[in-house]
C-alpha atoms as a PDB file:
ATOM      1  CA  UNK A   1    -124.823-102.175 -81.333  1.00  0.00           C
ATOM      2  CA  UNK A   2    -124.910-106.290 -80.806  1.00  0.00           C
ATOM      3  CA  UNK A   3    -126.909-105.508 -77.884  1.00  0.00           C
ATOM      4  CA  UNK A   4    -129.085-102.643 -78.986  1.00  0.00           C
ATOM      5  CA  UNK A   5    -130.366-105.038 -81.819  1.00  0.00           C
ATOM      6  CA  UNK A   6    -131.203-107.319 -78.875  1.00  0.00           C
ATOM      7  CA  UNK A   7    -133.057-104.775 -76.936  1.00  0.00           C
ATOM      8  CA  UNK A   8    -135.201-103.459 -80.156  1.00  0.00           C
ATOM      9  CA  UNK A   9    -136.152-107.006 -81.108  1.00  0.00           C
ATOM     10  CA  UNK A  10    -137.192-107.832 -77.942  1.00  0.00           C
ATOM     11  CA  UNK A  11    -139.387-104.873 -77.122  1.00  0.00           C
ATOM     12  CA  UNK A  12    -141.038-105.721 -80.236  1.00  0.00           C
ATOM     13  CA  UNK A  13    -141.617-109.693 -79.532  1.00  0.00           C
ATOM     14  CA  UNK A  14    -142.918-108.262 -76.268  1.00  0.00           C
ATOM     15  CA  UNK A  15    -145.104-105.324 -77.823  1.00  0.00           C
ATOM     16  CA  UNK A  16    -146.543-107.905 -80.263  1.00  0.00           C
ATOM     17  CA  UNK A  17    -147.212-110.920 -78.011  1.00  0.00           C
ATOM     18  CA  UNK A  18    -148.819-108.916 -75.508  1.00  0.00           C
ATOM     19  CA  UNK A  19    -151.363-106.995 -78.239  1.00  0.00           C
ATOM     20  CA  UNK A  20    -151.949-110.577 -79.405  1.00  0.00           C
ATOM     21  CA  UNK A  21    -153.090-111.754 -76.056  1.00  0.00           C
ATOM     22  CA  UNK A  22    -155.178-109.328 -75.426  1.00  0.00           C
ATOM     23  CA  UNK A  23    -157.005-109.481 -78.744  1.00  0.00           C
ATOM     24  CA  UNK A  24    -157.083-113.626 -79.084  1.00  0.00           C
ATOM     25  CA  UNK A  25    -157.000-115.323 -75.718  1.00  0.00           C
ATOM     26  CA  UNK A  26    -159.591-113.726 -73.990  1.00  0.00           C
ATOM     27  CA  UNK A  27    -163.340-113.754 -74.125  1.00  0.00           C
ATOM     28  CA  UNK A  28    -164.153-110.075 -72.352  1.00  0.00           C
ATOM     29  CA  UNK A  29    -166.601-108.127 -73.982  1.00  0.00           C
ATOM     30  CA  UNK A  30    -166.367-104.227 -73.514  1.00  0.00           C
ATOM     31  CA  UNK A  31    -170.239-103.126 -72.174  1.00  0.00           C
ATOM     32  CA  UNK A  32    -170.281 -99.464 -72.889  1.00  0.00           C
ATOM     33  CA  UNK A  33    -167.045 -96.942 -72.845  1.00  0.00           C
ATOM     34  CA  UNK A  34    -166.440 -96.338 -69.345  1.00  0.00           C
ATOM     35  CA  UNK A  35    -164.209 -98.410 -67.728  1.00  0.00           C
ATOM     36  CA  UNK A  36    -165.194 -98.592 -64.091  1.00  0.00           C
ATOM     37  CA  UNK A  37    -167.938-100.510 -62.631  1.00  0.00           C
ATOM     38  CA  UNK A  38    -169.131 -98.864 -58.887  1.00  0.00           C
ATOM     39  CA  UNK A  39    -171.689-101.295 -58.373  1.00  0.00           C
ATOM     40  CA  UNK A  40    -173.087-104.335 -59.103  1.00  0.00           C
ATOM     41  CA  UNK A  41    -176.720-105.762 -58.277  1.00  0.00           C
ATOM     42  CA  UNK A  42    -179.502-108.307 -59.757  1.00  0.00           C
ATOM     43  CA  UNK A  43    -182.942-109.678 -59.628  1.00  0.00           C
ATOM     44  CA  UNK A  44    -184.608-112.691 -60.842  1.00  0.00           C
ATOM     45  CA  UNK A  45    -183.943-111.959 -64.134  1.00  0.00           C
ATOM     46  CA  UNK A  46    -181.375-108.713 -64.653  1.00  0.00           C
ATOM     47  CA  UNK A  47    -177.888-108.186 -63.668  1.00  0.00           C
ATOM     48  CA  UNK A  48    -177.592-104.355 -63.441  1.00  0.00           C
ATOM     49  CA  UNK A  49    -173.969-102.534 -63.284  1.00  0.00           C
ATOM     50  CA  UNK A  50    -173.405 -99.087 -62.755  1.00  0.00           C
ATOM     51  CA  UNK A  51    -170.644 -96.936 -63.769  1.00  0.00           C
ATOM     52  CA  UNK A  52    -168.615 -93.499 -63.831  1.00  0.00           C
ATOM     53  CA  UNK A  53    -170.218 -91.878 -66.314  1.00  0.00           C
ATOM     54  CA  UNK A  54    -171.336 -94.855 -68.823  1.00  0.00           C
ATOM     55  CA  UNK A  55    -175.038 -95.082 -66.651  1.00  0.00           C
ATOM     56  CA  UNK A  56    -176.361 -98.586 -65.776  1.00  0.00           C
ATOM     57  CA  UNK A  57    -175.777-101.586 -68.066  1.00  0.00           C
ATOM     58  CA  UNK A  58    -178.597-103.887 -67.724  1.00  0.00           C
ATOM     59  CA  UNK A  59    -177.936-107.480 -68.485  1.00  0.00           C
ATOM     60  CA  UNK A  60    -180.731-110.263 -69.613  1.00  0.00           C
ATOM     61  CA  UNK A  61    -179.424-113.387 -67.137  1.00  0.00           C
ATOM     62  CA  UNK A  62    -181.161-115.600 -69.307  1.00  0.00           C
ATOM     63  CA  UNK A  63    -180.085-114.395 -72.951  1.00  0.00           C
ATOM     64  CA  UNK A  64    -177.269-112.274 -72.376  1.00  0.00           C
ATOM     65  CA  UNK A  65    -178.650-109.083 -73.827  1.00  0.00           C
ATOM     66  CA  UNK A  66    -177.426-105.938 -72.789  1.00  0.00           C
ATOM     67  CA  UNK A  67    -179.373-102.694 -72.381  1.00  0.00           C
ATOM     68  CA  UNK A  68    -177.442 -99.082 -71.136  1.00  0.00           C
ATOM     69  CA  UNK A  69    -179.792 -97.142 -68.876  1.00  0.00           C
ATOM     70  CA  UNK A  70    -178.456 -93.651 -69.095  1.00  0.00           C
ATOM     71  CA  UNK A  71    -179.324 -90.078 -69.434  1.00  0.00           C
ATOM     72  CA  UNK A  72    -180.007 -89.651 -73.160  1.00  0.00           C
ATOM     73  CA  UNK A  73    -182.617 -92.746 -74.044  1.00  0.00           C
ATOM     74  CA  UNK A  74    -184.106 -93.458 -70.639  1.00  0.00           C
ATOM     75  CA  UNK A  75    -184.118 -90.180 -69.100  1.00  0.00           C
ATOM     76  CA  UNK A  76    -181.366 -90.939 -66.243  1.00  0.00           C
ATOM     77  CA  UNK A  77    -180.344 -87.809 -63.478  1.00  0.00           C
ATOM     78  CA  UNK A  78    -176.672 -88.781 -63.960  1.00  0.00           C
ATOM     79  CA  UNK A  79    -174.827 -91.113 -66.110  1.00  0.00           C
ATOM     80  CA  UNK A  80    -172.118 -91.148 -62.870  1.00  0.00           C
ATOM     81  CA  UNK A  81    -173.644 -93.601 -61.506  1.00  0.00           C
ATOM     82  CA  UNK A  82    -171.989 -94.630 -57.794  1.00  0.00           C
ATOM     83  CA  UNK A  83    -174.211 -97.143 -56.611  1.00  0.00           C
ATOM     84  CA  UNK A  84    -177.247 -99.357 -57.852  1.00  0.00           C
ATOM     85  CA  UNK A  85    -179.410-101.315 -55.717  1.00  0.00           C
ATOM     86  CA  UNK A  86    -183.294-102.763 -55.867  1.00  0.00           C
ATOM     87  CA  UNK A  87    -185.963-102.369 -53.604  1.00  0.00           C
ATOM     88  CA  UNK A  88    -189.776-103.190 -54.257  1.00  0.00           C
ATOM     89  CA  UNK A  89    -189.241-104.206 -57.594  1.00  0.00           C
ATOM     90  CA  UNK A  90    -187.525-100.374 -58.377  1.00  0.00           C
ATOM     91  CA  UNK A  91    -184.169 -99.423 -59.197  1.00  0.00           C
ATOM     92  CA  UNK A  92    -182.687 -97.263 -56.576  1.00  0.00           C
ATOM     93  CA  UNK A  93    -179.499 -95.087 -58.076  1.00  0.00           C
ATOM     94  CA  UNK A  94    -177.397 -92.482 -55.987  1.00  0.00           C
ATOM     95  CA  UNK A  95    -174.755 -90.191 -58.173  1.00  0.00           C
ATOM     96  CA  UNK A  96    -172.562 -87.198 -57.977  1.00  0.00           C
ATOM     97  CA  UNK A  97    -174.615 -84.204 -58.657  1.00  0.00           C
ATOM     98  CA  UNK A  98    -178.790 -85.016 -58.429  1.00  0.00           C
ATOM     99  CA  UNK A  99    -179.197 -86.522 -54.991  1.00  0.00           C
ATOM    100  CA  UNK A 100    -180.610 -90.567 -55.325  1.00  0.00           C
ATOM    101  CA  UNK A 101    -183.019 -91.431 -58.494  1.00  0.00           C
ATOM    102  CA  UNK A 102    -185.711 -93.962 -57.935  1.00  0.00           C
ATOM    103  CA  UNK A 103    -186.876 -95.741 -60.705  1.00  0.00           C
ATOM    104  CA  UNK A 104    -190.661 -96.474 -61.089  1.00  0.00           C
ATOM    105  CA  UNK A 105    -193.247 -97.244 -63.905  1.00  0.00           C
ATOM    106  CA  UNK A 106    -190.494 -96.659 -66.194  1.00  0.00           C
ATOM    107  CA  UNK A 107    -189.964 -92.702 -65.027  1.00  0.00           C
ATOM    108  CA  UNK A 108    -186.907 -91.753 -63.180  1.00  0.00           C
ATOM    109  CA  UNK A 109    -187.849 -89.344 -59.858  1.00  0.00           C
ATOM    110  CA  UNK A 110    -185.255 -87.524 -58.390  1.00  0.00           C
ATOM    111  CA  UNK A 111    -184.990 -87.116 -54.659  1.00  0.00           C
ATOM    112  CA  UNK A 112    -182.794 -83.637 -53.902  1.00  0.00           C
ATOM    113  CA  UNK A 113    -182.421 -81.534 -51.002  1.00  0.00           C
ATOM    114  CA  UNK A 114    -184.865 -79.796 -52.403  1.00  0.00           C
ATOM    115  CA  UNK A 115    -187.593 -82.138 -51.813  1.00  0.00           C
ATOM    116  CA  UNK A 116    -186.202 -84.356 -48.827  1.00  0.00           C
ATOM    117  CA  UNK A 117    -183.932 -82.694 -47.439  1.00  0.00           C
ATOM    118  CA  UNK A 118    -180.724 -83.503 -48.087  1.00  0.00           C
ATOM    119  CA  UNK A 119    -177.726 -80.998 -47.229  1.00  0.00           C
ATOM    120  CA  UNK A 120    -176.599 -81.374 -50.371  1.00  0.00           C
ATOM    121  CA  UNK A 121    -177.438 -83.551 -53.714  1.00  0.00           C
ATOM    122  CA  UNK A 122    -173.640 -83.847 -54.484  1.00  0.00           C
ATOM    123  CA  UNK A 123    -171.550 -87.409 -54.331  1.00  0.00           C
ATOM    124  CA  UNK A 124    -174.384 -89.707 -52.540  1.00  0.00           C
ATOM    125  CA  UNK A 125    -172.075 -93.235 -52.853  1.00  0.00           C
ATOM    126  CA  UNK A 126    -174.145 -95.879 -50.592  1.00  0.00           C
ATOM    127  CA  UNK A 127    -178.363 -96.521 -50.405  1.00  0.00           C
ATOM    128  CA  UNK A 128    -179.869 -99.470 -48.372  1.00  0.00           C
ATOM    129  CA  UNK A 129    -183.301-100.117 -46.966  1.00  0.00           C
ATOM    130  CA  UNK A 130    -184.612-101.496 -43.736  1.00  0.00           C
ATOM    131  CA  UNK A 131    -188.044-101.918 -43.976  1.00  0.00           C
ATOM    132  CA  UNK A 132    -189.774 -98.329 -44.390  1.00  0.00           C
ATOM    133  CA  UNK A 133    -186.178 -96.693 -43.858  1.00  0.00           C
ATOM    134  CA  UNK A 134    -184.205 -95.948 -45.964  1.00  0.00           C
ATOM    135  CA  UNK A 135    -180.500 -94.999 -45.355  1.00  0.00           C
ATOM    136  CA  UNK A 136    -178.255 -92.958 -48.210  1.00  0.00           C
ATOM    137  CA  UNK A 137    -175.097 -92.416 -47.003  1.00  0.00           C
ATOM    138  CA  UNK A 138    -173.035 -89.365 -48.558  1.00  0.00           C
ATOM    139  CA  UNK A 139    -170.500 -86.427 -48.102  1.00  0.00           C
ATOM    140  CA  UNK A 140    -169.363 -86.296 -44.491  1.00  0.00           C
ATOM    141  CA  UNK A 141    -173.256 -87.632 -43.393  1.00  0.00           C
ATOM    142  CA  UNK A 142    -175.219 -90.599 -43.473  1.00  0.00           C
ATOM    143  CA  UNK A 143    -179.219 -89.622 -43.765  1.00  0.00           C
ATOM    144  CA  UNK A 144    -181.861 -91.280 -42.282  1.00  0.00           C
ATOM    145  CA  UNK A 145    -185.499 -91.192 -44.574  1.00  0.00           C
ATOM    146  CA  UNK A 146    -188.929 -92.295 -44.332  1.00  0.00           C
ATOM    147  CA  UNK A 147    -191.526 -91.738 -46.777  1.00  0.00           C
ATOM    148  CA  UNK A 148    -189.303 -89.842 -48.890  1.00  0.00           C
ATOM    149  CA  UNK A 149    -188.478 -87.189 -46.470  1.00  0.00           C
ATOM    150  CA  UNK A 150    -184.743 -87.029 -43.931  1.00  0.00           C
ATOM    151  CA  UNK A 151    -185.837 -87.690 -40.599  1.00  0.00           C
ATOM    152  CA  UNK A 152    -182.504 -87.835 -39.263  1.00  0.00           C
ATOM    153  CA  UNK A 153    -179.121 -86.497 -40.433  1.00  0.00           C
ATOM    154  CA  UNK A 154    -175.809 -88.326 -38.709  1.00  0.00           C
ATOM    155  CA  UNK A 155    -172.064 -86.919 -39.019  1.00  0.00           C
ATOM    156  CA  UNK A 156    -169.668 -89.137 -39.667  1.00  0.00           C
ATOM    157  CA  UNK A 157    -166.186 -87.347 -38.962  1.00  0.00           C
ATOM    158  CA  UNK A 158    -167.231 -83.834 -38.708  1.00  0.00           C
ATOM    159  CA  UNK A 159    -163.366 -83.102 -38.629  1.00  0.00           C
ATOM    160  CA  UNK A 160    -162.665 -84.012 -42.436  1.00  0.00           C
ATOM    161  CA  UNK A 161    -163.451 -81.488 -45.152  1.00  0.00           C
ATOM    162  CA  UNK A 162    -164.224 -84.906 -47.455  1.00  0.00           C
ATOM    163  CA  UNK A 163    -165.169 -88.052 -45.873  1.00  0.00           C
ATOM    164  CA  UNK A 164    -167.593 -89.872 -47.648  1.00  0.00           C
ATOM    165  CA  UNK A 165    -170.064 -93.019 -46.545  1.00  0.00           C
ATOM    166  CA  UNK A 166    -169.291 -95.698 -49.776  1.00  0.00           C
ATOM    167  CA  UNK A 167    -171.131 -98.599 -48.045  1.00  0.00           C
ATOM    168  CA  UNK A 168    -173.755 -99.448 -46.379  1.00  0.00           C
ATOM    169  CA  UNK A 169    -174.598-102.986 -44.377  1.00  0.00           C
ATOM    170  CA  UNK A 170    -176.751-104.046 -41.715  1.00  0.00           C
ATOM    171  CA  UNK A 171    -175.699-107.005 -39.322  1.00  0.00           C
ATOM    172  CA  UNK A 172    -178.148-109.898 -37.861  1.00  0.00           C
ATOM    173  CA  UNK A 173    -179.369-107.762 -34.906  1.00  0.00           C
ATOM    174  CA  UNK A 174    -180.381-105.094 -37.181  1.00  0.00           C
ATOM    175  CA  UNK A 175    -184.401-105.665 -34.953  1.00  0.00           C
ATOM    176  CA  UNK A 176    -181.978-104.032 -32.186  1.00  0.00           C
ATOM    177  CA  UNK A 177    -181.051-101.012 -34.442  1.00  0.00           C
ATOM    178  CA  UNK A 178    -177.158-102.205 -34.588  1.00  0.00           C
ATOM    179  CA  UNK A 179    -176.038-100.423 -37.990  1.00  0.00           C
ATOM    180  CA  UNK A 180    -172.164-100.012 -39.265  1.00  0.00           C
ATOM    181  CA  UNK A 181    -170.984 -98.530 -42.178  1.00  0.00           C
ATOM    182  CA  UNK A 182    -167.015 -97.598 -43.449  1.00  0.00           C
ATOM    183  CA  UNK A 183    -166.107 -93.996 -44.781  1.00  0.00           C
ATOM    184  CA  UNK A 184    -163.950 -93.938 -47.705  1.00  0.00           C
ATOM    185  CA  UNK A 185    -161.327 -93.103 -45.247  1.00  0.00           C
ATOM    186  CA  UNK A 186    -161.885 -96.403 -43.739  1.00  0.00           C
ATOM    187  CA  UNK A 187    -163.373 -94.515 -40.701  1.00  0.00           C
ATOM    188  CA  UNK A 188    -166.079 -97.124 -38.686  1.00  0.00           C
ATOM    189  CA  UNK A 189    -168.994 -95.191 -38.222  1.00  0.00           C
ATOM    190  CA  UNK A 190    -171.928 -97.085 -35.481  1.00  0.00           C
ATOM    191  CA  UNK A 191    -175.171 -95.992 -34.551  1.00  0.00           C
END
């Protein structure tokens, strides 16, 4: 009993110094509901994080003001939101479902396999751009595009049933067309 009463009064110390840390000694400050950030990019001005399922939380570097980007006010494909990136001034998404989303004069455009031709518009995770190209790296390929349209379509392990290209990143020779990139099965992948 002696040590039972022991036990019970210190699960409840621990139970209530623990809920008081977490409430007083920090200074985080929850940005929407969803708890994972997939990306993180900025301008001049904006810090922009995306997220699974929360859209993109725009933040004002100067003033601190937040803004969500998501389906329901600003029109959004897909509030799952795997990676966020800028390129001439436009917000370049990619997502789970709707291919990548481009962001210009304040409309979202969707590019699908309907209209570039993607094999799929389902769990895009990477986008970068080298001058006119773009790369968007996705389930089990990684696509080449110019002007909006796949000119070439690479496999990365055509032996998995689900690897996926999560980044993207070009090296100093990149004038020599050196590219690498890492599957989410940690898989190098060189072109």
């Amino acid at each position: 009993m002696k040590y039972g009463l022991s036990i019970a009064l210190a699960l409840l110390w621990f139970a209530f110094s623990t809920s008081y840390a977490q409430t007083h000694l920090t200074d985080w400050k929850n940005l929407n509901s969803k708890s994972t950030i997939t990306c993180i990019t900025h301008n001049t001005d904006y810090l922009y994080a995306s997220t699974m399922g929360g859209g993109i939380v725009q933040i004002n570097k100067r003033t601190g003001e937040q803004h969500c980007i998501d389906h329901a006010q600003d029109g959004l494909p897909d509030n799952y939101v795997l990676s966020v990136t800028l390129h001439n001034n436009e917000l370049w998404t990619t997502n789970r479902f709707y291919g990548i989303s481009q962001r210009a004069n304040n409309r979202w455009f969707s590019h699908t396999s309907a209209n570039t031709g993607f094999r799929t518009n389902q769990w895009f995770h990477s986008i970068a751009f080298d001058g006119n190209t773009t790369w968007v790296g996705g389930l089990l390929a990684l696509y080449e595009m110019r002007d909006g349209k796949v000119v070439n379509t690479y496999d990365v392990n055509p032996l998995s049933n689900h690897c996926i290209v999560t980044a993207i990143a070009f090296d100093q020779t990149n004038n020599y067309g050196s590219r690498s990139m890492t599957t989410d099965e940690n898989t190098p992948f060189a072109r």
